[in-house]
Protein backbone atom coordinates (compact mmCIF):
# COMPACT_ATOMS: atom_id res chain seq x y z
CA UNK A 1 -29.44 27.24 262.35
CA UNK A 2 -26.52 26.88 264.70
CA UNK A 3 -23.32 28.49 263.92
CA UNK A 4 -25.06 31.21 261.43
CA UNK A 5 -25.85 34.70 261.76
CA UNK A 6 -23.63 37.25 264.03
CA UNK A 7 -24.09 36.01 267.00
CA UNK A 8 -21.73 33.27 265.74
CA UNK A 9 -19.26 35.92 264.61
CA UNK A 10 -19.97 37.57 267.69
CA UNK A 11 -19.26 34.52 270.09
CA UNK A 12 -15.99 33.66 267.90
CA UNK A 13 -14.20 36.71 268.43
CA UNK A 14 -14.80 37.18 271.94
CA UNK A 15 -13.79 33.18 272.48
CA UNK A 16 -10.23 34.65 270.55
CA UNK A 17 -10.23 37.72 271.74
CA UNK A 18 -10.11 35.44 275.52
CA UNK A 19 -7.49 33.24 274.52
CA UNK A 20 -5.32 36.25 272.93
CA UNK A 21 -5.55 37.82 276.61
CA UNK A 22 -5.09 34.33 278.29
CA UNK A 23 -1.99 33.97 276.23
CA UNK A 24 -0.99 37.53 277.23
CA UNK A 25 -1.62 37.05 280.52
CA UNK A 26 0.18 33.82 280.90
CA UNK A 27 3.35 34.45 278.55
CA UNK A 28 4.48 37.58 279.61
CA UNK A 29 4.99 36.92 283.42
CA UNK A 30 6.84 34.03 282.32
CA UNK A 31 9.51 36.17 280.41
CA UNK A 32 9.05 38.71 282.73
CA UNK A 33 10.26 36.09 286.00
CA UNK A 34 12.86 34.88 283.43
CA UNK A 35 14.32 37.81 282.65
CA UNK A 36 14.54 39.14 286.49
CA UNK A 37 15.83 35.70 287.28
CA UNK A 38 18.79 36.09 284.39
CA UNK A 39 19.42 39.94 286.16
CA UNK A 40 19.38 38.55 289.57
CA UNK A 41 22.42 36.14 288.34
CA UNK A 42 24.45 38.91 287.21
CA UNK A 43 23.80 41.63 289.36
CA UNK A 44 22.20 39.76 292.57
CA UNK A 45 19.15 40.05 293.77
CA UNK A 46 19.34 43.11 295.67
CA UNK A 47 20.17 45.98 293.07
CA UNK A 48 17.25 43.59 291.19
CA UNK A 49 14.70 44.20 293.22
CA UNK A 50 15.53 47.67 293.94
CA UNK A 51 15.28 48.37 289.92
CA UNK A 52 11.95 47.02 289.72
CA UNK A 53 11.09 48.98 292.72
CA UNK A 54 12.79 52.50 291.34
CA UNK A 55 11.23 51.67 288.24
CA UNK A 56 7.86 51.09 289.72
CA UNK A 57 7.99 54.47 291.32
CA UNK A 58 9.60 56.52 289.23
CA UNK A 59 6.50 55.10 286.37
CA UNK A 60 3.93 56.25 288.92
CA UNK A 61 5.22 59.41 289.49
CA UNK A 62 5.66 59.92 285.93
CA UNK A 63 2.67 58.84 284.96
CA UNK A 64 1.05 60.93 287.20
CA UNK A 65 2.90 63.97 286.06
CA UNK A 66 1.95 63.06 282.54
CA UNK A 67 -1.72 62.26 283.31
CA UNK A 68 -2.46 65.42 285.18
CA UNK A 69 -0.37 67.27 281.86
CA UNK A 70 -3.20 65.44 279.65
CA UNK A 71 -6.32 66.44 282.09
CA UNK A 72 -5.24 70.27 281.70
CA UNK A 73 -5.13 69.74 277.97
CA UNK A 74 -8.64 67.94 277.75
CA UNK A 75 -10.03 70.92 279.86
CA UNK A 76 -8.96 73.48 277.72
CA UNK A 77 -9.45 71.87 274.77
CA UNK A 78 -13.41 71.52 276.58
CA UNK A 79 -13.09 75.30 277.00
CA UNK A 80 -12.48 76.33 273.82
CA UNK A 81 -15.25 74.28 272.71
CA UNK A 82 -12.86 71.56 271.00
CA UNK A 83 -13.42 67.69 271.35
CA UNK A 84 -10.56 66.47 273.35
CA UNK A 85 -10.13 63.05 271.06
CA UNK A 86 -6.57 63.18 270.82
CA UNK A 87 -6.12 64.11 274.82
CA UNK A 88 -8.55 61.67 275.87
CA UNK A 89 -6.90 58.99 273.68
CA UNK A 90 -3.86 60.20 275.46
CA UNK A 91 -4.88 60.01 278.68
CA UNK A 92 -6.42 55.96 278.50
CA UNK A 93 -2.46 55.28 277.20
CA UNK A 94 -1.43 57.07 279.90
CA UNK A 95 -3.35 55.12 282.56
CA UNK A 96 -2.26 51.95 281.01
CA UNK A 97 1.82 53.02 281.42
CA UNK A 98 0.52 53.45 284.73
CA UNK A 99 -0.45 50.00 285.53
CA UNK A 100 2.55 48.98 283.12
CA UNK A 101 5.19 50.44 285.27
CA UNK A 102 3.95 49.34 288.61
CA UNK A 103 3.80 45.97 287.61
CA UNK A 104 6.70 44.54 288.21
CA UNK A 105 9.18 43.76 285.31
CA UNK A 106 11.06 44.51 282.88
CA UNK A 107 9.33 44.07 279.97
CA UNK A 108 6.54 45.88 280.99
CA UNK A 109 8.65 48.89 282.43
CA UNK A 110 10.24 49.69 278.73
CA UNK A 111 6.50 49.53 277.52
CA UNK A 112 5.50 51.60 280.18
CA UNK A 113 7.85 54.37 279.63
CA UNK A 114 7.11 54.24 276.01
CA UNK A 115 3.84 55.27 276.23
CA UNK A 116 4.78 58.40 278.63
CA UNK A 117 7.11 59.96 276.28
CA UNK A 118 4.52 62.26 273.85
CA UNK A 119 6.25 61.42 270.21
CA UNK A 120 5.70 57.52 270.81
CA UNK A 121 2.40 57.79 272.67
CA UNK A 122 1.56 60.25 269.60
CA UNK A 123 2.68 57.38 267.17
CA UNK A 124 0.85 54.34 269.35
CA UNK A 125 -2.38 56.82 268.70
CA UNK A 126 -1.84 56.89 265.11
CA UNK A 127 -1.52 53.58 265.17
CA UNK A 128 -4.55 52.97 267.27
CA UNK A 129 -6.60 55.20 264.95
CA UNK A 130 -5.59 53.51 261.73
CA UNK A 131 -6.39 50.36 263.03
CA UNK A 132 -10.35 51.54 264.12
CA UNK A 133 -10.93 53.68 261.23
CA UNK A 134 -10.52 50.21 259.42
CA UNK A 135 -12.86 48.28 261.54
CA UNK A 136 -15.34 50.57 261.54
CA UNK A 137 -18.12 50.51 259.06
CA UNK A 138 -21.03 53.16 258.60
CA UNK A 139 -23.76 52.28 257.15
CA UNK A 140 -26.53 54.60 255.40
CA UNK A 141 -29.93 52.99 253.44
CA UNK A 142 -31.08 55.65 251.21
CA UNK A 143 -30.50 58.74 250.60
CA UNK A 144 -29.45 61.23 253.30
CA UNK A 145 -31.54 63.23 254.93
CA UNK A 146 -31.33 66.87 255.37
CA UNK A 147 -29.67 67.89 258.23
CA UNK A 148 -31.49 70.79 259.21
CA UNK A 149 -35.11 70.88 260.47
CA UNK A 150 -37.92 73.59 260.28
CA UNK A 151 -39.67 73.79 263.40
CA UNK A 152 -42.24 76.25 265.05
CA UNK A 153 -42.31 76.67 268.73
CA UNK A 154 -45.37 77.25 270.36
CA UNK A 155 -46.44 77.91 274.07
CA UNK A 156 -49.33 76.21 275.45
CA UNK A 157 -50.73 76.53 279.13
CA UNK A 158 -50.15 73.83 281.69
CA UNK A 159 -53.89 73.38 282.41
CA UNK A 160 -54.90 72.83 278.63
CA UNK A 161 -56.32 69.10 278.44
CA UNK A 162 -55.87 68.68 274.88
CA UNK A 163 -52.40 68.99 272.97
CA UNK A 164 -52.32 71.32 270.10
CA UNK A 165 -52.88 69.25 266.70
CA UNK A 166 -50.77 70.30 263.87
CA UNK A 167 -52.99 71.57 260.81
C-alpha cells in the first residue's frame, strides 16, 4: 500500500529535512544582507566591508589554528590507542566555523567564532551527543551471544585439493 511502511517515513523526513535546509538557506542571507545593509547606514560601507573581510580572515586563520590543534589531539589520542570521538567531533565543528566565518556576514561570523572557542564547541558537542544518543535505537532479538569464540588454527598446504572437514 502507498504511504505505509518506512520508506514512507523515510521519504517524509528527507522531504522536511529539504525544506528545513531550503528555509535555512533562504532566510539567513536575507537577515544576513539586512543586517550589513543597517551597518552600512551607520558606519558606511567601507569600514562594512572591511569587517566582513577582517572577519572572514581572521575565522580562517583561526580556524585553521584550531583545526590543526584538533588533528594533533586525534593523533595522539590514535597513539595511545584511544578513539578520538570527542576530537573528531571537534574537528567536523571546526570545519563548519570554517565555512561559517568566510561566508560573509554577520550572523554567521558570531556562529562561527562560537564554535572555535573550546568551552562552547565542548557544550555544542554535548548537545550534539544528547540529541543522537536519543535517536538512536539498538536493537537485539534474543539473547546475546557470547562474545568470545573458541577457535583452532590449523595449517594446510597450498596444493591440497580438498579443504579440511571439521569432525
Amino acid at each position: 500500500m502507498p504511504g505505509h511502511g518506512y520508506g514512507s517515513v523515510s521519504a517524509g523526513r528527507a522531504l522536511l529535512l529539504f525544506l528545513r535546509l531550503l528555509l535555512l538557506l533562504t532566510i539567513v542571507p536575507i537577515v544576513e544582507l539586512a543586517i550589513l545593509f543597517r551597518i552600512a547606514e551607520e558606519f558606511e560601507w567601507g569600514p562594512t566591508i572591511a569587517l566582513v573581510l577582517i572577519t572572514g580572515a581572521l575565522g580562517a586563520w583561526l580556524a585553521r589554528r584550531e583545526g590543526l590543534k584538533t588533528l594533533a589531539r586525534i593523533q595522539a589520542e590514535l597513539a595511545r590507542g584511544v578513539p578520538p570521538t570527542a576530537a573528531m567531533v571537534d574537528g567536523a565543528l571546526i570545519l563548519v566555523a570554517g565555512a561559517m566565518l568566510v561566508t560573509p556576514g554577520i550572523l554567521t561570523d558570531i556562529c562561527g567564532f562560537m564554535l572555535l572557542i573550546p568551552p562552547c564547541r565542548g557544550w555544542i558537542r554535548h548537545r550534539l551527543a544528547e540529541y543522537f544518543n536519543r535517536r538512536i535505537v539498538v536493537m537485539h532479538h534474543g539473547d546475546r551471544p557470547d562474545p568470545f569464540v573458541d577457535v583452532t588454527a590449523t595449517s594446510r598446504d597450498a596444493n591440497e585439493s580438498e579443504p579440511d572437514r571439521l569432525p
